[in-house]
Protein backbone atom coordinates (compact mmCIF):
# COMPACT_ATOMS: atom_id res chain seq x y z
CA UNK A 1 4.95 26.64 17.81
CA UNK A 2 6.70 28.50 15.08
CA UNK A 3 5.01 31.20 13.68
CA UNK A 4 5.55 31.91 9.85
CA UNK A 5 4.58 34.91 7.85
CA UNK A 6 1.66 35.15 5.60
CA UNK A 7 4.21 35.50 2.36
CA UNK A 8 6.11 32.64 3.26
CA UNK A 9 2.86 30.60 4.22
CA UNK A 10 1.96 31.11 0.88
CA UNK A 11 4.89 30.62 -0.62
CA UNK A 12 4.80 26.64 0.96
CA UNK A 13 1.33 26.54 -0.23
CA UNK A 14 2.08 27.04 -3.35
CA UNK A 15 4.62 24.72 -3.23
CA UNK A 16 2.79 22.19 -1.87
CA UNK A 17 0.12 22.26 -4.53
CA UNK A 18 2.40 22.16 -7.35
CA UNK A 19 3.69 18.70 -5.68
CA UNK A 20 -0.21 17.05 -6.36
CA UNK A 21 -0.85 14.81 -9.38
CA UNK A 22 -3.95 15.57 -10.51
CA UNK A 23 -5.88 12.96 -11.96
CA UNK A 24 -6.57 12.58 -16.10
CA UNK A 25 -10.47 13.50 -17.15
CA UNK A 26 -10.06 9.85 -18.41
CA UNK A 27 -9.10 8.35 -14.84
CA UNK A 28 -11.78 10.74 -13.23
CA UNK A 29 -14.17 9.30 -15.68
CA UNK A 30 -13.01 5.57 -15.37
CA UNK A 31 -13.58 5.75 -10.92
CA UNK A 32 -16.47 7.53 -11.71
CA UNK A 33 -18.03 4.80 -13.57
CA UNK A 34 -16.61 1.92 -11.45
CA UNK A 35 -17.98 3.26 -8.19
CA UNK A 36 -21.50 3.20 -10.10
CA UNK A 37 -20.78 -0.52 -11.08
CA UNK A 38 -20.01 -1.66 -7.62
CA UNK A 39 -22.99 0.59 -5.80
CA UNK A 40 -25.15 -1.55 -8.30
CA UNK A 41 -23.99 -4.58 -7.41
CA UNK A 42 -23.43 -4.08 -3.64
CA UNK A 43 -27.27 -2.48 -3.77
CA UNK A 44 -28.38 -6.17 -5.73
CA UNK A 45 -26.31 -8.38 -3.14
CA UNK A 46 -28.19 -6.54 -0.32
CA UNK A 47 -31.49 -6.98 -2.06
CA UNK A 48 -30.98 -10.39 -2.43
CA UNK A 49 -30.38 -10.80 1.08
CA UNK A 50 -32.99 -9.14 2.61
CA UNK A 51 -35.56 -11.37 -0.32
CA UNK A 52 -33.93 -14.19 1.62
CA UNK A 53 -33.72 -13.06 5.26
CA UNK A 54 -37.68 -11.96 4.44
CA UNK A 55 -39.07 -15.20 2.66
CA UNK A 56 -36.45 -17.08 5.47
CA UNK A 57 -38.59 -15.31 8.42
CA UNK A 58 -42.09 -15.64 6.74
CA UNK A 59 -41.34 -19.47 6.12
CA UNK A 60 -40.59 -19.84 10.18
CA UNK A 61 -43.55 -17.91 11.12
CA UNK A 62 -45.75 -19.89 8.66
CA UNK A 63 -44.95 -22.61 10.60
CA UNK A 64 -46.06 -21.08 14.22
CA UNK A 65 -49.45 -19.57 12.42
């Protein structure tokens, strides 16, 4: 393993960083809002399934009681 100096390790840090695209405050704000939207609707779908697995259950045991 090559071993590299502490200047020139932060030299290619420093490089590196200046390489990432940070994101706009508008495309933070945009996934921000979308990931809301879809943990809504994913948290809806799943309570409509488990209404359904649950009255789905209750309706076979109904018929057993």
């Amino acid at each position: 393993m090559a071993t590299t100096n502490p200047i020139q390790f932060i030299q290619q840090v420093r490089a590196e960083v200046a390489k990432v695209v940070w994101p706009t405050r508008r495309e933070v704000l945009l996934t921000t809002v979308m990931v809301f939207i879809m943990a809504a609707l994913t948290a809806v779908f799943f309570a409509l399934v488990d209404l359904g697995i649950r009255g789905g259950l209750q309706l076979i045991l109904g018929m057993f009681s």
